[in-house]
C-alpha atoms as a PDB file:
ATOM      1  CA  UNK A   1     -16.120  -5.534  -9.955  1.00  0.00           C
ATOM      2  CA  UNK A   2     -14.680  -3.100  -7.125  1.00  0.00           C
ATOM      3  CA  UNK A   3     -13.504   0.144  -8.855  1.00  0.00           C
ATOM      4  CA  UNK A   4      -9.788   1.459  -8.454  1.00  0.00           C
ATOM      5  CA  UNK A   5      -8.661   3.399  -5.620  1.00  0.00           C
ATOM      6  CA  UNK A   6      -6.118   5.695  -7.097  1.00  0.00           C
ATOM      7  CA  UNK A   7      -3.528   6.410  -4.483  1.00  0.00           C
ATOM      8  CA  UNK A   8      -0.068   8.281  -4.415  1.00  0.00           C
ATOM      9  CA  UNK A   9       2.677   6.359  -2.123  1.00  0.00           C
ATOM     10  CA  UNK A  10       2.171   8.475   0.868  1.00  0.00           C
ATOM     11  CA  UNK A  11      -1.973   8.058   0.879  1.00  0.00           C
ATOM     12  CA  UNK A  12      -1.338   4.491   0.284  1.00  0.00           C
ATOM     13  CA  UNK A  13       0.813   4.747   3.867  1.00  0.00           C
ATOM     14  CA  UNK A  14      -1.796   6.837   5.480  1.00  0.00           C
ATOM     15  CA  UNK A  15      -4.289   4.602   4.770  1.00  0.00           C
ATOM     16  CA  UNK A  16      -2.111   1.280   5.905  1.00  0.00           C
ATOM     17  CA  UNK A  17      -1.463   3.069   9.471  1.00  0.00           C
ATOM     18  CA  UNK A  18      -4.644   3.889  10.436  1.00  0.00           C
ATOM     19  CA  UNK A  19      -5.718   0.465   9.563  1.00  0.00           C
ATOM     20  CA  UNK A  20      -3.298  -1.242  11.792  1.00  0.00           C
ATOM     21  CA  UNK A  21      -3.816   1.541  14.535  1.00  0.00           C
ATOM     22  CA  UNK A  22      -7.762   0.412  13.856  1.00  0.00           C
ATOM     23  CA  UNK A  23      -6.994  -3.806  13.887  1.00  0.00           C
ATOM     24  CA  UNK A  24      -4.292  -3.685  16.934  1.00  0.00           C
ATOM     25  CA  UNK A  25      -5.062  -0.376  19.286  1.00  0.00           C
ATOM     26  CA  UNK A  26      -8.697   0.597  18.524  1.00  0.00           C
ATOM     27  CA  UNK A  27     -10.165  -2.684  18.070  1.00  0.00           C
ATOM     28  CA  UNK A  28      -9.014  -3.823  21.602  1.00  0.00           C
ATOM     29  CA  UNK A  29      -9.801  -0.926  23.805  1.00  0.00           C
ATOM     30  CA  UNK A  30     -12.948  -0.684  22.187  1.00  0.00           C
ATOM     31  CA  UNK A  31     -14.018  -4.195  23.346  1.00  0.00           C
ATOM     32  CA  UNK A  32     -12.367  -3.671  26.444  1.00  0.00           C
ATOM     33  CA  UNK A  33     -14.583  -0.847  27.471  1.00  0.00           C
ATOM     34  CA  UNK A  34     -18.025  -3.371  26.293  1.00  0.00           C
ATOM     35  CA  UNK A  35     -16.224  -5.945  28.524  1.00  0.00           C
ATOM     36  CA  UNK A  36     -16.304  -3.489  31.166  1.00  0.00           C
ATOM     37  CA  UNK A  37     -19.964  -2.773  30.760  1.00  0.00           C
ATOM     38  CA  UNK A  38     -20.982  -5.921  30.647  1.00  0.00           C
ATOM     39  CA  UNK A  39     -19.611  -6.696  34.049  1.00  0.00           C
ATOM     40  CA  UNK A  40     -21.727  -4.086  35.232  1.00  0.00           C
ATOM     41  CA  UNK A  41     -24.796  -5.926  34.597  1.00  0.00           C
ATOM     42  CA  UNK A  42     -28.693  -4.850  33.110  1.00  0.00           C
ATOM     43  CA  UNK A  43     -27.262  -3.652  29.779  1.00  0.00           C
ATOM     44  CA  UNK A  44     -31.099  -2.504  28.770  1.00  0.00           C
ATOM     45  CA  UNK A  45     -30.513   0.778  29.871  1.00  0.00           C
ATOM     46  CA  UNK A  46     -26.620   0.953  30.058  1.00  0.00           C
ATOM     47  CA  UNK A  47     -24.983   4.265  28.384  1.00  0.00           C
ATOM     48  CA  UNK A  48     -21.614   2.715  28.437  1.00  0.00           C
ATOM     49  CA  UNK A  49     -22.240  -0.107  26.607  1.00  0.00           C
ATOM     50  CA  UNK A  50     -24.576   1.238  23.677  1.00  0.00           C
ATOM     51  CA  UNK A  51     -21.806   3.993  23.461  1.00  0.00           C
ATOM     52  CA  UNK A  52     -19.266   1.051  23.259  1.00  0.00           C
ATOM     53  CA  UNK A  53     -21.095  -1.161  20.325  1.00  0.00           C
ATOM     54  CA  UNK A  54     -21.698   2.028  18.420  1.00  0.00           C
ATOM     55  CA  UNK A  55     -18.171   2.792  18.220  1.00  0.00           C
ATOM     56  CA  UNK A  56     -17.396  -1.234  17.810  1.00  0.00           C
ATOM     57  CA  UNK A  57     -20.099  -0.858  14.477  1.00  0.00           C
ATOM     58  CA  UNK A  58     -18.249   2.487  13.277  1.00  0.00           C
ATOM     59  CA  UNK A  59     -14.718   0.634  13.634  1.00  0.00           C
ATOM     60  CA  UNK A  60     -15.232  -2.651  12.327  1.00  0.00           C
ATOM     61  CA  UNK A  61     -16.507  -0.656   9.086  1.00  0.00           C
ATOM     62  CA  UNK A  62     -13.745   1.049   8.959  1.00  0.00           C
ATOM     63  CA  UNK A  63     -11.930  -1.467   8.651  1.00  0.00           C
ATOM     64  CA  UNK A  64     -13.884  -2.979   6.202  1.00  0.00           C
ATOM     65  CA  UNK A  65     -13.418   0.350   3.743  1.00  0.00           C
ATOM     66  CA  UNK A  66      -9.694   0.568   4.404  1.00  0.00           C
ATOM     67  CA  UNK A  67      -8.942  -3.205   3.685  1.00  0.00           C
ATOM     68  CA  UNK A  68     -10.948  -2.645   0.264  1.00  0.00           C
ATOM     69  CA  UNK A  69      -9.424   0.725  -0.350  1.00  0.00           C
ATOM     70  CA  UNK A  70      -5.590  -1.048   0.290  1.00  0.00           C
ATOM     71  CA  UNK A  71      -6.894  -3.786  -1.833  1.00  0.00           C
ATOM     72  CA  UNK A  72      -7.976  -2.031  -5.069  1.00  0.00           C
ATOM     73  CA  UNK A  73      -5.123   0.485  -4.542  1.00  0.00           C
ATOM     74  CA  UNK A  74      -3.236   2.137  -7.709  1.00  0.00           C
ATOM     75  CA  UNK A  75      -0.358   3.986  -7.177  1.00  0.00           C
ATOM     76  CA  UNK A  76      -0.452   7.408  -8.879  1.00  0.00           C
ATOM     77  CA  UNK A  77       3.099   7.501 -10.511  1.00  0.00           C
ATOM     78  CA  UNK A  78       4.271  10.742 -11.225  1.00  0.00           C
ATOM     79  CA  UNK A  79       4.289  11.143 -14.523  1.00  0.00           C
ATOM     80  CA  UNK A  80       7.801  12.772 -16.061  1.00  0.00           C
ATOM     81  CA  UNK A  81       5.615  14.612 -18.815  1.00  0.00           C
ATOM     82  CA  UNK A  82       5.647  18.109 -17.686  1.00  0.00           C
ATOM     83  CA  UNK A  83       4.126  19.152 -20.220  1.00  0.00           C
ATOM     84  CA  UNK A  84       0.658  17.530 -19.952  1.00  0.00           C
ATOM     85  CA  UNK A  85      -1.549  17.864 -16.554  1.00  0.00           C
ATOM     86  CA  UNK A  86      -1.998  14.435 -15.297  1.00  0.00           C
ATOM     87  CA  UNK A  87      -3.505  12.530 -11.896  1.00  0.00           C
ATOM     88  CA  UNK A  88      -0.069  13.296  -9.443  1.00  0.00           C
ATOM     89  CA  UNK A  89       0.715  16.771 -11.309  1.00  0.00           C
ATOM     90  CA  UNK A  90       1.043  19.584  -9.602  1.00  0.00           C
ATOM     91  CA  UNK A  91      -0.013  22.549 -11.311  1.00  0.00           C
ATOM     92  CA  UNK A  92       0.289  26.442 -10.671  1.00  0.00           C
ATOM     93  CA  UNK A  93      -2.973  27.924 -12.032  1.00  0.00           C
ATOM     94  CA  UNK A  94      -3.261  31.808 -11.962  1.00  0.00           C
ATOM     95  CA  UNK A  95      -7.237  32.612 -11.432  1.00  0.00           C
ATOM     96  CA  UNK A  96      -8.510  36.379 -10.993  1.00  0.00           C
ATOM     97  CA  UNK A  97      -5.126  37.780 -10.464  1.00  0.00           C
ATOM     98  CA  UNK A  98      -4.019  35.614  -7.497  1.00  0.00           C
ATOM     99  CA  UNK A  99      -2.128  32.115  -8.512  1.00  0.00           C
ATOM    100  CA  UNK A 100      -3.062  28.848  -6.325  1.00  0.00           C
ATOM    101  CA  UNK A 101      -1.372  25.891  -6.728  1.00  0.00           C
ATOM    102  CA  UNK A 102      -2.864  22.356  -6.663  1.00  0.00           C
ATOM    103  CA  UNK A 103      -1.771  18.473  -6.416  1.00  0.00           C
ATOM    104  CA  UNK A 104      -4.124  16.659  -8.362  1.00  0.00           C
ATOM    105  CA  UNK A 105      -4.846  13.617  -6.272  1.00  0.00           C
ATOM    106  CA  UNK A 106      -7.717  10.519  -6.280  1.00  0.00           C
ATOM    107  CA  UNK A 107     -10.675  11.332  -4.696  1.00  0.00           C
ATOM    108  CA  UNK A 108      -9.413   9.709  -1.597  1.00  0.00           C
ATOM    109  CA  UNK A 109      -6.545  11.766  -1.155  1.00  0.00           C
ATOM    110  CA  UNK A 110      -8.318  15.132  -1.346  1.00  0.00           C
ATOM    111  CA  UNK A 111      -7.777  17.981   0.515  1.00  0.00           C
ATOM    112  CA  UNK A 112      -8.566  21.279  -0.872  1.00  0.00           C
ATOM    113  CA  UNK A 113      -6.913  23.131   2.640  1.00  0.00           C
ATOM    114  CA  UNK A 114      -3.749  21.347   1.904  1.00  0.00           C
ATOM    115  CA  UNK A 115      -3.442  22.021  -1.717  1.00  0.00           C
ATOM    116  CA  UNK A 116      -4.874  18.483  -2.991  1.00  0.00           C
ATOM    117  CA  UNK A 117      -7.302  18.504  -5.479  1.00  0.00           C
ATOM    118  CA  UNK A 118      -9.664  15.121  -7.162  1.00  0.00           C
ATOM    119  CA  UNK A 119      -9.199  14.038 -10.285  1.00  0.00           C
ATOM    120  CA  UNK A 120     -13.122  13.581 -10.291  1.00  0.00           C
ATOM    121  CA  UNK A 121     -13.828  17.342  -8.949  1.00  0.00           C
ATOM    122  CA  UNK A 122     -15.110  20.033 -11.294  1.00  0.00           C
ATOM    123  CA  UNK A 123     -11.715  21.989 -11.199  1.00  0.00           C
ATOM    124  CA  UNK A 124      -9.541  18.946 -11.382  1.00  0.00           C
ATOM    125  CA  UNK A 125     -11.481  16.787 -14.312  1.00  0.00           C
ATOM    126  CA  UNK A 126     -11.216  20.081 -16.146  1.00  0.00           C
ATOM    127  CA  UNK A 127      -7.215  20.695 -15.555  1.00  0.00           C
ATOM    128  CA  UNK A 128      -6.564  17.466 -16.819  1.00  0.00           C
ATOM    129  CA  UNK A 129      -5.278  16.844 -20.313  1.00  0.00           C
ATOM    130  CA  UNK A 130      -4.586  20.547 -20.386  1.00  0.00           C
ATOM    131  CA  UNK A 131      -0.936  22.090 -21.410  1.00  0.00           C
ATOM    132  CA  UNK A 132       1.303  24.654 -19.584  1.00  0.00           C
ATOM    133  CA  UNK A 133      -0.322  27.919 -20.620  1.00  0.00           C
ATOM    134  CA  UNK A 134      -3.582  27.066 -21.684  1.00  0.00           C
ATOM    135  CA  UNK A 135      -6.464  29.004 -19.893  1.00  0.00           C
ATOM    136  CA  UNK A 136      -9.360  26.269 -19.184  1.00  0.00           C
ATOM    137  CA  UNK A 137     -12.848  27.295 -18.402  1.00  0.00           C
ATOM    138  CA  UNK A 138     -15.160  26.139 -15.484  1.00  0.00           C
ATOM    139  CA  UNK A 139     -18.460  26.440 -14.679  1.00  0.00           C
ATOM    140  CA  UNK A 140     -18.724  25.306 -10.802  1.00  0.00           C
ATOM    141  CA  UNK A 141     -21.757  26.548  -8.301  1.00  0.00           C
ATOM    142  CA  UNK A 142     -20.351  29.247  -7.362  1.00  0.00           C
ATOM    143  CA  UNK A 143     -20.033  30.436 -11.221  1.00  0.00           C
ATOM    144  CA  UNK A 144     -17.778  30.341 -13.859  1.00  0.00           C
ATOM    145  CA  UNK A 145     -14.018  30.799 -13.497  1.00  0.00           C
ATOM    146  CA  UNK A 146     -10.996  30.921 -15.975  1.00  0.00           C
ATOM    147  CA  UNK A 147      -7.433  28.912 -14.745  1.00  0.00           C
ATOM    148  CA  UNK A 148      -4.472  29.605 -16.603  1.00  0.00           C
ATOM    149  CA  UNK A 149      -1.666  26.801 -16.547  1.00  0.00           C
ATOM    150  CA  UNK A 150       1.368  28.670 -15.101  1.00  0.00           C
ATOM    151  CA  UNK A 151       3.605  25.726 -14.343  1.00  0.00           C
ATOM    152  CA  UNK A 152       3.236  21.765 -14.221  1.00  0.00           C
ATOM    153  CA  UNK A 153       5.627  20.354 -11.981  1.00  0.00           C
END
């Protein structure tokens, strides 16, 4: 049973244009280039074409993962509660005296630079469920940390 890949619109997007830059761009250059090698005969002990099949083994699994990702694909929908931190909120947390602001996202989608959080990390399984002003506890490596739920948008 393949597990859901939970997506908002825009990662959805992401992931459908690097699969058709993959199937119609990559694809073809990449067996251009063994082509080439090829024509340049004793491929025992040609660079070229090693380099070539390695990247022609990294793409065509690619490929692979994206097409399964697209398939199982569940679109996060934003959820009008407010109220209530859910997958798709985004949430202003004040932690230590500074305030951060995450986008809780599937783990697909995340991005802790840009602000984009998993569902399934420490900080994010913790967030969810929890109300605007609430102050949620967790224990991570680095130690444990309080967030307070500033805003839910």
């Amino acid at each position: 049973m393949n597990k859901a890949v939970l997506l908002t619109q825009d990662g959805l997007k992401k992931l459908q244009d690097e699969l058709k830059v993959l199937k119609e761009e990559r694809r073809k250059e990449v067996i251009e280039r063994i082509q080439e090698a090829v024509s340049h005969g004793d491929l025992s002990e040609n660079a070229d074409y090693a380099q070539a099949k390695e990247e022609q083994s990294f793409i065509e699994g690619r490929i692979l993962e994206l097409e399964e990702m697209v398939k199982n694909a569940q679109i996060i929908a934003h959820s009008s509660n407010k109220n209530i931190v859910s997958i798709g909120s985004t949430v202003v947390l004040k932690t230590n005296g500074t305030e951060v602001k995450y986008t809780i996202v599937g783990a697909n989608e995340a991005n802790p630079a840009a602000g984009k959080i998993s569902n399934e990390s420490l900080v994010g399984r913790s967030l969810l469920g929890a109300k605007k002003g609430d102050k949620v506890p967790v224990t991570t490596p680095a130690g444990k940390n309080e967030y307070q739920i500033v805003d839910i948008q």
